[in-house]
C-alpha atoms as a PDB file:
ATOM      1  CA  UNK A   1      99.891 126.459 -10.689  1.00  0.00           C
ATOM      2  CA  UNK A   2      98.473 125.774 -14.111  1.00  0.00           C
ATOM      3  CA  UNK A   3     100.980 125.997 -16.732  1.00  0.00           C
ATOM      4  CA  UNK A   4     100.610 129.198 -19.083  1.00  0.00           C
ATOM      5  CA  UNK A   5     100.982 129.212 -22.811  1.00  0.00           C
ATOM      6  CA  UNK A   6     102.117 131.611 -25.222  1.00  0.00           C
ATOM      7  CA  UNK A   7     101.126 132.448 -28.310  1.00  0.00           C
ATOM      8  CA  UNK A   8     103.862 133.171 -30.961  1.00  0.00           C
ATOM      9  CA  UNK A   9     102.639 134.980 -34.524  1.00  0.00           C
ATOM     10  CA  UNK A  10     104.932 135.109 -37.005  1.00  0.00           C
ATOM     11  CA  UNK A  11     104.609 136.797 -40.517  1.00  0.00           C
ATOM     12  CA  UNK A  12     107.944 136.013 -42.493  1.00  0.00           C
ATOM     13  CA  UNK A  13     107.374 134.652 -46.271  1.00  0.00           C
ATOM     14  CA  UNK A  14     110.474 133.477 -46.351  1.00  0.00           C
ATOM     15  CA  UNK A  15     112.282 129.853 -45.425  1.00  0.00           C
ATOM     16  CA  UNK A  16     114.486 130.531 -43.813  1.00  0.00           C
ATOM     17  CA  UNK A  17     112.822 133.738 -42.152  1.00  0.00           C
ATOM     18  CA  UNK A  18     114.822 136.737 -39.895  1.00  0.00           C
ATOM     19  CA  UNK A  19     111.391 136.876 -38.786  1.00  0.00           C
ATOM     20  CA  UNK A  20     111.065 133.474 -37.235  1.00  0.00           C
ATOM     21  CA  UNK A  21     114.266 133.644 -36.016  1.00  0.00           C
ATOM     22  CA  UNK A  22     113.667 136.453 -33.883  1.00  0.00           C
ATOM     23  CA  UNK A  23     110.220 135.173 -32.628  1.00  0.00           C
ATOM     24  CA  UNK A  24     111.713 132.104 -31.686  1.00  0.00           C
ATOM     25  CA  UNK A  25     114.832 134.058 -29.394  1.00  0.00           C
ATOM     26  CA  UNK A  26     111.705 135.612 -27.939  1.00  0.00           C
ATOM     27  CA  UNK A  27     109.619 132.725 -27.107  1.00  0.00           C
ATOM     28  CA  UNK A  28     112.837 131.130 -25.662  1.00  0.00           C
ATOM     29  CA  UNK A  29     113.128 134.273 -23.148  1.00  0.00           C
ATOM     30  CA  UNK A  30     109.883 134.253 -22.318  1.00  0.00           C
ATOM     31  CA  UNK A  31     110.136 130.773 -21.023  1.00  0.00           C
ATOM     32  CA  UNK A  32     112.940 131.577 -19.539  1.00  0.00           C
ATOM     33  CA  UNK A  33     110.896 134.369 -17.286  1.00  0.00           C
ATOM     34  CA  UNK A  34     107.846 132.771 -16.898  1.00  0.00           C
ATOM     35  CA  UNK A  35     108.963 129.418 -16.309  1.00  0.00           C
ATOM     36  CA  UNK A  36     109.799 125.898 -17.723  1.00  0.00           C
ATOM     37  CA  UNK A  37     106.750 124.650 -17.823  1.00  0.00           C
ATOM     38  CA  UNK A  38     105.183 127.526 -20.047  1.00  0.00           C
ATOM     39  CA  UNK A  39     103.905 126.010 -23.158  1.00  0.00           C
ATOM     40  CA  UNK A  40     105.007 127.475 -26.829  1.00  0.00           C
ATOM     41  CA  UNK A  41     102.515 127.747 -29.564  1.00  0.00           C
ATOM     42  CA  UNK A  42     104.459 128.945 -32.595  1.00  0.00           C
ATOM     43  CA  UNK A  43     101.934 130.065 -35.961  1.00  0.00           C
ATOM     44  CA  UNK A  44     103.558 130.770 -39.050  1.00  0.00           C
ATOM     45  CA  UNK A  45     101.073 132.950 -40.804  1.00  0.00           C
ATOM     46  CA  UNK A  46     102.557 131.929 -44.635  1.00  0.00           C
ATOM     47  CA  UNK A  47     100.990 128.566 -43.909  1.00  0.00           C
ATOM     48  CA  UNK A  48      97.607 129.913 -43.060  1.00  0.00           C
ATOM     49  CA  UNK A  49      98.124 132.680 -45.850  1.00  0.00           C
ATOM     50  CA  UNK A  50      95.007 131.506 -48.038  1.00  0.00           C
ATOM     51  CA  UNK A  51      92.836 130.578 -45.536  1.00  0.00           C
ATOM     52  CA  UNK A  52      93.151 134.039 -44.003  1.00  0.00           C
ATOM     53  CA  UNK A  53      92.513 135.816 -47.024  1.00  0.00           C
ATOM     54  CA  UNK A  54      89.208 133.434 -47.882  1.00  0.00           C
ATOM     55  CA  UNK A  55      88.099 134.570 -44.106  1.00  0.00           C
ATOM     56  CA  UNK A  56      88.472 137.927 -45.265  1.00  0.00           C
ATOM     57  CA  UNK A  57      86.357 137.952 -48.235  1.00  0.00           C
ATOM     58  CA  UNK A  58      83.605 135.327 -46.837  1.00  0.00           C
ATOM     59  CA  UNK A  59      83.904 136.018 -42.996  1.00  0.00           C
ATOM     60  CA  UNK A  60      84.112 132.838 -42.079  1.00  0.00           C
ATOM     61  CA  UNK A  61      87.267 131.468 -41.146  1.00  0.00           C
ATOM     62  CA  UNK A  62      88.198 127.618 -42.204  1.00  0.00           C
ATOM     63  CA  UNK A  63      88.308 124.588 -39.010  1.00  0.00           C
ATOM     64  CA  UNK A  64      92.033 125.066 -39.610  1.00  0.00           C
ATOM     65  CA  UNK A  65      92.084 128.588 -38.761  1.00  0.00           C
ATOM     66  CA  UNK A  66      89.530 128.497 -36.474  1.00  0.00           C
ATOM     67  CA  UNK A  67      91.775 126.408 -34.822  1.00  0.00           C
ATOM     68  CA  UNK A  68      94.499 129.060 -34.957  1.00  0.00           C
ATOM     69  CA  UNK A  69      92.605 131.913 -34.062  1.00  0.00           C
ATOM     70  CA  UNK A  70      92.156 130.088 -30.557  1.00  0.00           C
ATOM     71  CA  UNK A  71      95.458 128.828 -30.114  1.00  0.00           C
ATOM     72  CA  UNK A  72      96.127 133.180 -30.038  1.00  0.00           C
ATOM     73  CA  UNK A  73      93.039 134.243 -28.042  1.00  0.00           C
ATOM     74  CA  UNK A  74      92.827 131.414 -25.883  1.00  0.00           C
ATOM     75  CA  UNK A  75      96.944 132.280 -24.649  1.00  0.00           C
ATOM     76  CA  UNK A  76      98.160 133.844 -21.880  1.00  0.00           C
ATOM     77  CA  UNK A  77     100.356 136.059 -23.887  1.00  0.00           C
ATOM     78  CA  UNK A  78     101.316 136.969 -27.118  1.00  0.00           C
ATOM     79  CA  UNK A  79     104.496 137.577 -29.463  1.00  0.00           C
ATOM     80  CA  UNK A  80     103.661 138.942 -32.635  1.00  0.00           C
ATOM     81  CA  UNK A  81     106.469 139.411 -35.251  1.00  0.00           C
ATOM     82  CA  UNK A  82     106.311 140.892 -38.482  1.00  0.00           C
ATOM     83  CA  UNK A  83     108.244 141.784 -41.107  1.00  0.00           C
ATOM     84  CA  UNK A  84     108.471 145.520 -42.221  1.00  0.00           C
ATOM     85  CA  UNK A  85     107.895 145.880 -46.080  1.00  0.00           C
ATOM     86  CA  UNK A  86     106.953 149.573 -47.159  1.00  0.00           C
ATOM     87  CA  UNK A  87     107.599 151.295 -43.892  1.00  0.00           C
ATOM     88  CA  UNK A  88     104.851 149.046 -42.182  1.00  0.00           C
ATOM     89  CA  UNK A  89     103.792 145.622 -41.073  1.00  0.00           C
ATOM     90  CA  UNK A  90     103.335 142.866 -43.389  1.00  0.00           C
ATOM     91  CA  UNK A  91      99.854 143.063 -44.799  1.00  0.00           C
ATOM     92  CA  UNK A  92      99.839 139.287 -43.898  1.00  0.00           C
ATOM     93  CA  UNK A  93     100.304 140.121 -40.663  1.00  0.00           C
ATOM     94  CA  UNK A  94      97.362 142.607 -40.514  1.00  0.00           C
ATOM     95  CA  UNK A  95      95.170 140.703 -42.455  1.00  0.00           C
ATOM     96  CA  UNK A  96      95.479 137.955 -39.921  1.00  0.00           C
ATOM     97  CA  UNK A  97      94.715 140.247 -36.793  1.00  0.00           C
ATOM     98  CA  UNK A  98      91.499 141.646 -39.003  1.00  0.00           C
ATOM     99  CA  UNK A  99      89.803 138.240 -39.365  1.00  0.00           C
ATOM    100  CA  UNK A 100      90.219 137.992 -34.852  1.00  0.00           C
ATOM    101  CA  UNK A 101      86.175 138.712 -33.199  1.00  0.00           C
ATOM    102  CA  UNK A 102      86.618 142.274 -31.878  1.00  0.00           C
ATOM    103  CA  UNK A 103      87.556 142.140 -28.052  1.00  0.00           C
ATOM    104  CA  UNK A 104      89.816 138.832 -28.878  1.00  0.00           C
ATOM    105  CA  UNK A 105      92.551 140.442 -27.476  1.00  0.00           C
ATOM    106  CA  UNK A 106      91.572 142.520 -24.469  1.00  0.00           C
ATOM    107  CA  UNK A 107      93.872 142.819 -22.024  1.00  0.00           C
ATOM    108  CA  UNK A 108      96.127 140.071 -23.238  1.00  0.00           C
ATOM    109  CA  UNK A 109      99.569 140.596 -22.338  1.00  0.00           C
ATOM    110  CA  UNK A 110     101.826 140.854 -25.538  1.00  0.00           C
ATOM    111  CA  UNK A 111     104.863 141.669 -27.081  1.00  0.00           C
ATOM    112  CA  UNK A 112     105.690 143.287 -30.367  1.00  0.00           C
ATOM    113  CA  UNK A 113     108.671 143.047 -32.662  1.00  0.00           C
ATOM    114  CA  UNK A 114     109.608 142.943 -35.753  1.00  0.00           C
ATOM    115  CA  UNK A 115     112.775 142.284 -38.719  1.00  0.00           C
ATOM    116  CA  UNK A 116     114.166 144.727 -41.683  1.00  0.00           C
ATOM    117  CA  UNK A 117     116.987 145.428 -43.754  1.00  0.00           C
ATOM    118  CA  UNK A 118     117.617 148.386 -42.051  1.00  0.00           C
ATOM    119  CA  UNK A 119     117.582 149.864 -38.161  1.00  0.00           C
ATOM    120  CA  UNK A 120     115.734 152.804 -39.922  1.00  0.00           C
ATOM    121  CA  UNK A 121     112.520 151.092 -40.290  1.00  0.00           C
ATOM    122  CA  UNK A 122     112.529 150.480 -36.853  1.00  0.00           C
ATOM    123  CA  UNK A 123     110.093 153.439 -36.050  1.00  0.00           C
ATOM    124  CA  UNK A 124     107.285 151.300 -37.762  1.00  0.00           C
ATOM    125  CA  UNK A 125     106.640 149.607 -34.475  1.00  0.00           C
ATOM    126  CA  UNK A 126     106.118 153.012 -32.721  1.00  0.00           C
ATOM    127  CA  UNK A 127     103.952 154.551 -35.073  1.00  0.00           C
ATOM    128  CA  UNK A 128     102.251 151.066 -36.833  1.00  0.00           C
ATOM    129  CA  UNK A 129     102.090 147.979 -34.605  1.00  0.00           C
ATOM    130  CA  UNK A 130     101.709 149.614 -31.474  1.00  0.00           C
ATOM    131  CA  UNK A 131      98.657 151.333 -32.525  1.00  0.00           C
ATOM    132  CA  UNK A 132      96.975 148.601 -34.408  1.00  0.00           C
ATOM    133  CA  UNK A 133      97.763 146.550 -31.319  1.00  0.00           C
ATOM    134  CA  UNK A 134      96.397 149.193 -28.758  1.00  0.00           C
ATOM    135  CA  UNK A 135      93.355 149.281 -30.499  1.00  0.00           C
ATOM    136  CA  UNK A 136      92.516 146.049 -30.211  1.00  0.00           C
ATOM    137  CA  UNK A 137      93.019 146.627 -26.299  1.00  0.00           C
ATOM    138  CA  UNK A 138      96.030 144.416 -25.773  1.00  0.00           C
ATOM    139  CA  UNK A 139      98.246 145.147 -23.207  1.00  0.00           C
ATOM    140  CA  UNK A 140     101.564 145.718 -24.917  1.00  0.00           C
ATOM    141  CA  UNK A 141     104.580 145.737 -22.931  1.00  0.00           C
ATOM    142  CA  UNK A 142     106.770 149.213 -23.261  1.00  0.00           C
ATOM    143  CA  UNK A 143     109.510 147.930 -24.978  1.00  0.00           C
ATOM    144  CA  UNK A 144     109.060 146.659 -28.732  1.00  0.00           C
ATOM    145  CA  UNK A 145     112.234 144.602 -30.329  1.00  0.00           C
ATOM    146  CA  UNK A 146     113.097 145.314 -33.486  1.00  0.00           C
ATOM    147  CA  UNK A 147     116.195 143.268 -35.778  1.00  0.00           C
ATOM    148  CA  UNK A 148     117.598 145.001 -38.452  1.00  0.00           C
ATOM    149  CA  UNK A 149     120.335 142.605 -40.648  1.00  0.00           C
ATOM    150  CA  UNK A 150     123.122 143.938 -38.549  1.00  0.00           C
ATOM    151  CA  UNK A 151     121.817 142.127 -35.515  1.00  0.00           C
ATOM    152  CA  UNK A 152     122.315 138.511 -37.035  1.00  0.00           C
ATOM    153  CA  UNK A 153     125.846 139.216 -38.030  1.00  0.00           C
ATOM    154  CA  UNK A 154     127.351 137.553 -35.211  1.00  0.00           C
ATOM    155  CA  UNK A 155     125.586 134.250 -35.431  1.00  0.00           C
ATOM    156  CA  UNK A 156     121.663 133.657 -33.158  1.00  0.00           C
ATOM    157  CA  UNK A 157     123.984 133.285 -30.293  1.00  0.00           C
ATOM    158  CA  UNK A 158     126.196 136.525 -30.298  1.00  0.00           C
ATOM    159  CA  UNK A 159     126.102 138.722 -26.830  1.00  0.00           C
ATOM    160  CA  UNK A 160     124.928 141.681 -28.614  1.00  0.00           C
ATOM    161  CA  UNK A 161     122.391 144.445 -28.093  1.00  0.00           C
ATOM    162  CA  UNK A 162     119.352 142.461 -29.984  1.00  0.00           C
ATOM    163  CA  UNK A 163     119.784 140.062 -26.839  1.00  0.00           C
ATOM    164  CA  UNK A 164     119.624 142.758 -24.106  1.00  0.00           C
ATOM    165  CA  UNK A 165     116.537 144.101 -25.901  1.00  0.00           C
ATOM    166  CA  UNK A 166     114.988 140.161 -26.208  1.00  0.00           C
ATOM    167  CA  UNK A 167     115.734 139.880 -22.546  1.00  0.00           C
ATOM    168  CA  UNK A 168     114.019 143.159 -21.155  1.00  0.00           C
ATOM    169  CA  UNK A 169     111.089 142.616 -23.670  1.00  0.00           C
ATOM    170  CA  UNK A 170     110.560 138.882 -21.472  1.00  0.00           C
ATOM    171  CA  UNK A 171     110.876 140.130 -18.388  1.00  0.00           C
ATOM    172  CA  UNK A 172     108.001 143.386 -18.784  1.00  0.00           C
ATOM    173  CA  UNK A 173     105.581 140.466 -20.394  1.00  0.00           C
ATOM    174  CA  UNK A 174     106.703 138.245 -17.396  1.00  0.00           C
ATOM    175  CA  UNK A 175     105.235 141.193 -15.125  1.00  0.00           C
ATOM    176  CA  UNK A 176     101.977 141.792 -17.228  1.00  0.00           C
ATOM    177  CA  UNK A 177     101.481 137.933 -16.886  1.00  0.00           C
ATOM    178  CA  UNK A 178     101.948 137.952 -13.143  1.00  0.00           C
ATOM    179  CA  UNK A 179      99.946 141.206 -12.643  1.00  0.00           C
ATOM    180  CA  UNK A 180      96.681 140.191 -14.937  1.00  0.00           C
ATOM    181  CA  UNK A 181      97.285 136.588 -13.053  1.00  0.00           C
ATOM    182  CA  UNK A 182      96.982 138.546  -9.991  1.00  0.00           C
ATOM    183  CA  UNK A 183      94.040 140.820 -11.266  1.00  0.00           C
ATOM    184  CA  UNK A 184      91.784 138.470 -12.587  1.00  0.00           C
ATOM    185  CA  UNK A 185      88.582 137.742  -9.917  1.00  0.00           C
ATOM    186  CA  UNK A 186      87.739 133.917  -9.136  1.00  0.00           C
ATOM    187  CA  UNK A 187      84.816 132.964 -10.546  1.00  0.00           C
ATOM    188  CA  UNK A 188      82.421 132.252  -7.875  1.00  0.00           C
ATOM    189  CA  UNK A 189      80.613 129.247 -10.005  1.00  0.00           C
ATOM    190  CA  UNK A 190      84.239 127.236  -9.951  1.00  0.00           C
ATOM    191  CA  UNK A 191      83.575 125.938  -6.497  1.00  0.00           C
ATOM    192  CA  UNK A 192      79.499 126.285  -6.235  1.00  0.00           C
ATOM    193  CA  UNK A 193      78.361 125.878  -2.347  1.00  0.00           C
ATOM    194  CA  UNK A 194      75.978 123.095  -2.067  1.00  0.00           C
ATOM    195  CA  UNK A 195      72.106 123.187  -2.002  1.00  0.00           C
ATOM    196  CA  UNK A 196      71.914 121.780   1.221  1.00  0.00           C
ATOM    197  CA  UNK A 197      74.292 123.945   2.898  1.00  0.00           C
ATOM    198  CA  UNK A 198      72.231 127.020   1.178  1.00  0.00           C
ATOM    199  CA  UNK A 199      69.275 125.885   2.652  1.00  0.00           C
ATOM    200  CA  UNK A 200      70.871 124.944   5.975  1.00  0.00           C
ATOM    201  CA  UNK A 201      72.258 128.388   6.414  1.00  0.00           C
ATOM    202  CA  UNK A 202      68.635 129.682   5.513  1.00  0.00           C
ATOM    203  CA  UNK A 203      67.173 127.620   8.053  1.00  0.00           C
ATOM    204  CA  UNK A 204      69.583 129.360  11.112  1.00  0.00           C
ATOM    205  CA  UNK A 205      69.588 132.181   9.881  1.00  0.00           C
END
C-alpha cells in the first residue's frame, strides 16, 4: 500500500507555541490510526508569514511557498491548527488558506483544532473554521479539538480530556482516509492495454 502523508498547518507566533504543541499530539494520533508508515509534514505558518502576505498582494506565491502550498494539497489529509485571537482564527492562518487555487482542498480529509486562553473561545471552531473550511469543500471530520490553558496543566503527557478528544479526532480522519481511499476510481490510463492486443481483439471480434 503506498504510504499516506499528512499535512500539518500550524499558525502559532509564538516559540514555544500551545499551538504547535497541540498539532503535534495530533499528528502523533493520526499516525497512530493510520499507520507507522504515514509520513508527517509539519508547516509552521510564522516562517512563511511574509511570503504569504507578498502572495496576497501580487498573487503569485514565492518557489518557497509554492513548495508549501503542495506539501498541503498534494496530502492525504490535513490538520490545521490555529490560534484564536479576537474570537476567531489567526488572520495568519486565513491568509494562508486565501492564497490556496480554489478547489485545492476538495474532498480532502481534515481535521480542525485550535488553542486559547480560555475554553470559552472554543465556539470559534463551530461558527469560524468549520465554515471557512467547508467552503473550500474539505471534508472535515465531526469532531474539532480545541485546548484552552487548562488542558496543558498536567504536563503534554497527562491522561486528561484534551487526549480523549485528540484520540477520537484521529480515528474519524482515519475513517475519511479509508473511505475516500476506497472511493476514489482507478484511473484507467495507469495500466494502458496494449496496441496490439486492441487491434487483436478488433480483429476477432
Amino acid at each position: 500500500m503506498t504510504a499516506r502523508t499528512v499535512a500539518v498547518v500550524s499558525a502559532g507566533l509564538g516559540q514555544p507555541s500551545s499551538t504547535r504543541l497541540l498539532a503535534d499530539r495530533l499528528a502523533a494520533a493520526a499516525v497512530r490510526e493510520l499507520g507507522p508508515g504515514t509520513g508527517i509534514r509539519v508547516i509552521d505558518l510564522r516562517d512563511h508569514a511574509h511570503d504569504v502576505v507578498n502572495a496576497m498582494l501580487t498573487g503569485f506565491p514565492s518557489p518557497t511557498l509554492r513548495e508549501v502550498i503542495g506539501t498541503v494539497t498534494g496530502a492525504d489529509a490535513l490538520i490545521a491548527v490555529t490560534p484564536i485571537f479576537n474570537a476567531t482564527f489567526s488572520g495568519l492562518f486565513k491568509s494562508f488558506f486565501d492564497v490556496l487555487e480554489p478547489g485545492s482542498l476538495d474532498a480532502m480529509p481534515t481535521v480542525i483544532a485550535a488553542t486559547g486562553g480560555s475554553a470559552r473561545h472554543s465556539l470559534a471552531l463551530e461558527y469560524a473554521v468549520r465554515p471557512m473550511f467547508a467552503y473550500l469543500r474539505a471534508a472535515v471530520v465531526p469532531t474539532a479539538v480545541f485546548a484552552a490553558s487548562e488542558d496543558w496543566a498536567g504536563g503534554v503527557e497527562s491522561g486528561s480530556e484534551l487526549d480523549t478528544r485528540v484520540d477520537r479526532v484521529a480515528r474519524e480522519l482515519a475513517a475519511v482516509v479509508d473511505g475516500r481511499a476506497r472511493t476514489v476510481a482507478p484511473d484507467p490510463f495507469d495500466e494502458p492495454v496494449p496496441f496490439e492486443e486492441m487491434l487483436a481483439a478488433q480483429r476477432t471480434g
